[in-house]
C-alpha atoms as a PDB file:
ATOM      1  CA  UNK A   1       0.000   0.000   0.000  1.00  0.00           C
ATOM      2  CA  UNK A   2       2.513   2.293   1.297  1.00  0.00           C
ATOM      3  CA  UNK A   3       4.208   1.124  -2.597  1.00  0.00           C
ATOM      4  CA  UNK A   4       1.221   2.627  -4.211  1.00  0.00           C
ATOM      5  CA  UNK A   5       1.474   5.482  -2.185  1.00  0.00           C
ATOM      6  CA  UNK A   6       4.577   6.459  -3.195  1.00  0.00           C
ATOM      7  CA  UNK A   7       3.961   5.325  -7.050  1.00  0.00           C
ATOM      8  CA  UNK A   8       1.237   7.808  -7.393  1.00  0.00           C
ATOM      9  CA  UNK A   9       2.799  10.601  -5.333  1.00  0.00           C
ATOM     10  CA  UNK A  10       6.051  10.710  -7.995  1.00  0.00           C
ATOM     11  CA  UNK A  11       3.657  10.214 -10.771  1.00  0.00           C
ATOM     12  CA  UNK A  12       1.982  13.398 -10.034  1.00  0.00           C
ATOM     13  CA  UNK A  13       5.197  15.217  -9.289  1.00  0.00           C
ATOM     14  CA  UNK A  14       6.707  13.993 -12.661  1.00  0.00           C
ATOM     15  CA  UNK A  15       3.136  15.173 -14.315  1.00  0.00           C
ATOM     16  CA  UNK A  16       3.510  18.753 -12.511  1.00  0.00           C
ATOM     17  CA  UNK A  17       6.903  19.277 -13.257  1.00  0.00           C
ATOM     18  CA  UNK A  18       6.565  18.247 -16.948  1.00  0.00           C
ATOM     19  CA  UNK A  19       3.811  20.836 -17.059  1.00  0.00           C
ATOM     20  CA  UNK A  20       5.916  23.486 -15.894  1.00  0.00           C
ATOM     21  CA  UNK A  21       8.709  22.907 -17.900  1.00  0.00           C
ATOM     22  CA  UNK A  22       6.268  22.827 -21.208  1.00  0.00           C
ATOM     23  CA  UNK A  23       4.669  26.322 -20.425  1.00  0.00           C
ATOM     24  CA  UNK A  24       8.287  27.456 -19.725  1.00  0.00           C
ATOM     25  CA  UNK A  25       9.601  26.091 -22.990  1.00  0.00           C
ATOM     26  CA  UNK A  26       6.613  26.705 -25.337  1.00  0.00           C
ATOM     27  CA  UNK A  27       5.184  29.980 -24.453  1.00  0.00           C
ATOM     28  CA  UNK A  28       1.746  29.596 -26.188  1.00  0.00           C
ATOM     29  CA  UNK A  29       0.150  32.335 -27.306  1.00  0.00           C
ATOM     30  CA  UNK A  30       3.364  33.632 -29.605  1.00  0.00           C
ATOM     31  CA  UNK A  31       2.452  35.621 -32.915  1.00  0.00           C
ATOM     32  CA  UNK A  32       5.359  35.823 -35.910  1.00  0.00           C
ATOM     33  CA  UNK A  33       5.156  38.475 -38.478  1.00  0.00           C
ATOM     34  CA  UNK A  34       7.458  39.133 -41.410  1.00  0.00           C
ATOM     35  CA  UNK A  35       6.908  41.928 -43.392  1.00  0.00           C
ATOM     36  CA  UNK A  36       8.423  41.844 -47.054  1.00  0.00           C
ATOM     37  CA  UNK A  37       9.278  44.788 -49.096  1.00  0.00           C
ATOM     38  CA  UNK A  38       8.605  43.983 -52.537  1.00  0.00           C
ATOM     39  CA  UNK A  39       8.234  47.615 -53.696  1.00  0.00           C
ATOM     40  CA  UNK A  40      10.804  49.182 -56.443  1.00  0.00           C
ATOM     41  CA  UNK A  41      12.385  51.358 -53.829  1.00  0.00           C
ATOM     42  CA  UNK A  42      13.718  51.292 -50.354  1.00  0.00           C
ATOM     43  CA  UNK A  43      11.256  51.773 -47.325  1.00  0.00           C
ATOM     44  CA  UNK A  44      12.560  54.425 -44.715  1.00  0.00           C
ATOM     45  CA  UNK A  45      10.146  53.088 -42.077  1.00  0.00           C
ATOM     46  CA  UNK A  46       7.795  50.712 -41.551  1.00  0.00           C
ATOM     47  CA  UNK A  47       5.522  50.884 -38.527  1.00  0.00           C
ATOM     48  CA  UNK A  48       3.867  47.895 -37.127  1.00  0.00           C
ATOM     49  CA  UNK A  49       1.014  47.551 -33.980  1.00  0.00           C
ATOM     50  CA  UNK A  50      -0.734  44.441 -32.913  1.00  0.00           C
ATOM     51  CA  UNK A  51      -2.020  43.283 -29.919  1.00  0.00           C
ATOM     52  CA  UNK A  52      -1.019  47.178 -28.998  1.00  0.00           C
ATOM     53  CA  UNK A  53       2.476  46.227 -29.270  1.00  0.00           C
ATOM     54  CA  UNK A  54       4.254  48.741 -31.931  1.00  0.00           C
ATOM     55  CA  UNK A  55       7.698  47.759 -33.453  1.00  0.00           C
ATOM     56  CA  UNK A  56       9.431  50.185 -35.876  1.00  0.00           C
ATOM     57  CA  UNK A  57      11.594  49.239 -38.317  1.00  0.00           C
ATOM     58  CA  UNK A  58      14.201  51.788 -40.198  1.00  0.00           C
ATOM     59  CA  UNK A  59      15.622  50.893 -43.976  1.00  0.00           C
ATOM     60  CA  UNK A  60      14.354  48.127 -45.509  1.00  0.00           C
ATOM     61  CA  UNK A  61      15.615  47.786 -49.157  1.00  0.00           C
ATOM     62  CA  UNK A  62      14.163  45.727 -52.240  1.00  0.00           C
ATOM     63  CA  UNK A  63      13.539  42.064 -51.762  1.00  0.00           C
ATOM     64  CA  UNK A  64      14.697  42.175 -48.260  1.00  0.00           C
ATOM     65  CA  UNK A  65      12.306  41.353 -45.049  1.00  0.00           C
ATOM     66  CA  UNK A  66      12.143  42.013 -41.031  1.00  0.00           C
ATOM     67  CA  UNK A  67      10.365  40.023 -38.331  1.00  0.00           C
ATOM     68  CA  UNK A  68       8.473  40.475 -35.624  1.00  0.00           C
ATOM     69  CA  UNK A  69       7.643  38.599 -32.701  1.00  0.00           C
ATOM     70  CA  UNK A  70       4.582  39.355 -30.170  1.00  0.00           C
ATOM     71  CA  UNK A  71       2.122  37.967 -27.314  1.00  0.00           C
ATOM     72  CA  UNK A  72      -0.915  37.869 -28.766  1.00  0.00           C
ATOM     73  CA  UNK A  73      -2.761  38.928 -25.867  1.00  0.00           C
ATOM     74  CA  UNK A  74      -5.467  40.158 -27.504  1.00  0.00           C
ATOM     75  CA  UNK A  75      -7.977  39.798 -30.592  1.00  0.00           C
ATOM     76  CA  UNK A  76      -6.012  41.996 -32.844  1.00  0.00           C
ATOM     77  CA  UNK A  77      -5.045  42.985 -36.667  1.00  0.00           C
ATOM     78  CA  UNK A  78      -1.679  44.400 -38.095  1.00  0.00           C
ATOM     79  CA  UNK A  79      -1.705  48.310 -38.780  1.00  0.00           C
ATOM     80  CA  UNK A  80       1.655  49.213 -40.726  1.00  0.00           C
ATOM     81  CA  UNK A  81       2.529  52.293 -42.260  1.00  0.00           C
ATOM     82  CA  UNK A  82       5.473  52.888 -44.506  1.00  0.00           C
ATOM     83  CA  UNK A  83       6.963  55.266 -45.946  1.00  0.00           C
ATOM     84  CA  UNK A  84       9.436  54.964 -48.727  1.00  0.00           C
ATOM     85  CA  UNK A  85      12.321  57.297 -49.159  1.00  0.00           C
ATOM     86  CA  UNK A  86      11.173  58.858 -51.628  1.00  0.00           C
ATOM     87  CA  UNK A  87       8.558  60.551 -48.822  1.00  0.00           C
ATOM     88  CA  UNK A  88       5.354  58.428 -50.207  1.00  0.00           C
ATOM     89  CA  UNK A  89       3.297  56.358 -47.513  1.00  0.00           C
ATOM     90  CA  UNK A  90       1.470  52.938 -47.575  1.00  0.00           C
ATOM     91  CA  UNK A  91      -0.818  52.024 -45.197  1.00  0.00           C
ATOM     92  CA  UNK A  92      -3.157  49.538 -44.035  1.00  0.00           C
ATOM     93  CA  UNK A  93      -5.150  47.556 -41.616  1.00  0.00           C
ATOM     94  CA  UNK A  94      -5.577  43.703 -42.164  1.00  0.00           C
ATOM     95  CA  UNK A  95      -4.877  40.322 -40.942  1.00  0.00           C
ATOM     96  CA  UNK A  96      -6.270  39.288 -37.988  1.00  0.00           C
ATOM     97  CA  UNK A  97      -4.992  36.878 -34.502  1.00  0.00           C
ATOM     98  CA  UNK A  98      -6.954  35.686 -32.021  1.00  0.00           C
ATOM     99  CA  UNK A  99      -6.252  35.101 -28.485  1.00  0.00           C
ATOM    100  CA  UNK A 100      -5.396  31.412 -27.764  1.00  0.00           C
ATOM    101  CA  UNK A 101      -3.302  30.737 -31.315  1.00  0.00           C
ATOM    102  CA  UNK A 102       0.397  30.880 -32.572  1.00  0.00           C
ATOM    103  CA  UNK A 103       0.193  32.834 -36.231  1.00  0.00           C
ATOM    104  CA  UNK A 104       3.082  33.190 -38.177  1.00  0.00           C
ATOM    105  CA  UNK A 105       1.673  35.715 -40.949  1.00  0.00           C
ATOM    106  CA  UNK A 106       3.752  36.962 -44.185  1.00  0.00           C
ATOM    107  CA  UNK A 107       2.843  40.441 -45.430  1.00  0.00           C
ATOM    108  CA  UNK A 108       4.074  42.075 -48.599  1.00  0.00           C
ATOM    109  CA  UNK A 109       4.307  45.577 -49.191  1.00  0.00           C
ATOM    110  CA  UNK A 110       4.427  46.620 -52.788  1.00  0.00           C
ATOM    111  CA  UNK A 111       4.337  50.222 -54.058  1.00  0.00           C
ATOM    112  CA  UNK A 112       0.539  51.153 -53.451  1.00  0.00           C
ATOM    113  CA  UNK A 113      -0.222  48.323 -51.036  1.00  0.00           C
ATOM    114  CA  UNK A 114       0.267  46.171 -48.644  1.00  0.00           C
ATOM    115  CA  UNK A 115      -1.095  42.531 -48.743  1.00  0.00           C
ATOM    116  CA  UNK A 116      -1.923  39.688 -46.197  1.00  0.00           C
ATOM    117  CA  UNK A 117       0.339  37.236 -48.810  1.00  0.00           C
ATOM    118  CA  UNK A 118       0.370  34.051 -46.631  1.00  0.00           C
ATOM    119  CA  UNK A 119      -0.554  32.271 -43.248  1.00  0.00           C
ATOM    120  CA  UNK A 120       0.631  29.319 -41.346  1.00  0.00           C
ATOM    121  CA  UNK A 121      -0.795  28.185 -38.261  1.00  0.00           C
ATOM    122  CA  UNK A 122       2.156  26.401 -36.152  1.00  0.00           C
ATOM    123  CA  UNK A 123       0.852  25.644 -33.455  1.00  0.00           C
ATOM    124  CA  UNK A 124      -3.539  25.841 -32.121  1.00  0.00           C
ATOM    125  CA  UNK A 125      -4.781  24.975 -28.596  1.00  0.00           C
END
């Protein structure tokens, strides 16, 4: 008795501490973004909020990309704005996360728009 005692005692420790040591390891709740510039000129800024998180991102030339990594905390959508060097602005609302998902979203911004291009969904609870 005292056997199963003990049997079920480390079996729940074991189950606890593998618990912990998933939410510590795999945050959940973890949103990607990678913003593409696939204008003809080199953006001066771009300007990212979701989840009221805001990242800023200086000098982005042709064909290159940044990331960005957030909680998502919230229900949300991307707002960017960017502005080229040559002084013109894009901007635009879209996209979408929702609290209790891992997004990894690509967006592409061209030279009069930006476009939700592609999705994956690593990870759902």
């Amino acid at each position: 008795m005292k056997k199963k005692i003990v049997l079920a005692a480390s079996f729940f420790v074991a189950l606890w501490f593998g618990g912990m040591l998933h939410a510590w390891l795999f945050t959940p709740d973890v949103g990607v973004v990678l913003l593409s510039n696939e204008s003809s000129e080199t953006i001066a800024s771009i300007q990212v909020s979701v989840c009221g998180q805001l990242f800023n991102f200086p000098d982005v030339s042709e064909q290159k990309y940044v990331l960005a990594r957030y909680g998502v905390t919230s229900d949300s959508h991307y707002e960017i704005k960017a502005r080229f060097l040559s002084g013109r602005t894009v901007e635009g609302e879209i996209g979408y996360v929702t609290n209790g998902n891992d997004f990894f979203d690509v967006i592409e911004i061209t030279d009069n728009k930006i476009i939700h291009a592609e999705r994956v969904l690593p990870h759902s609870q």
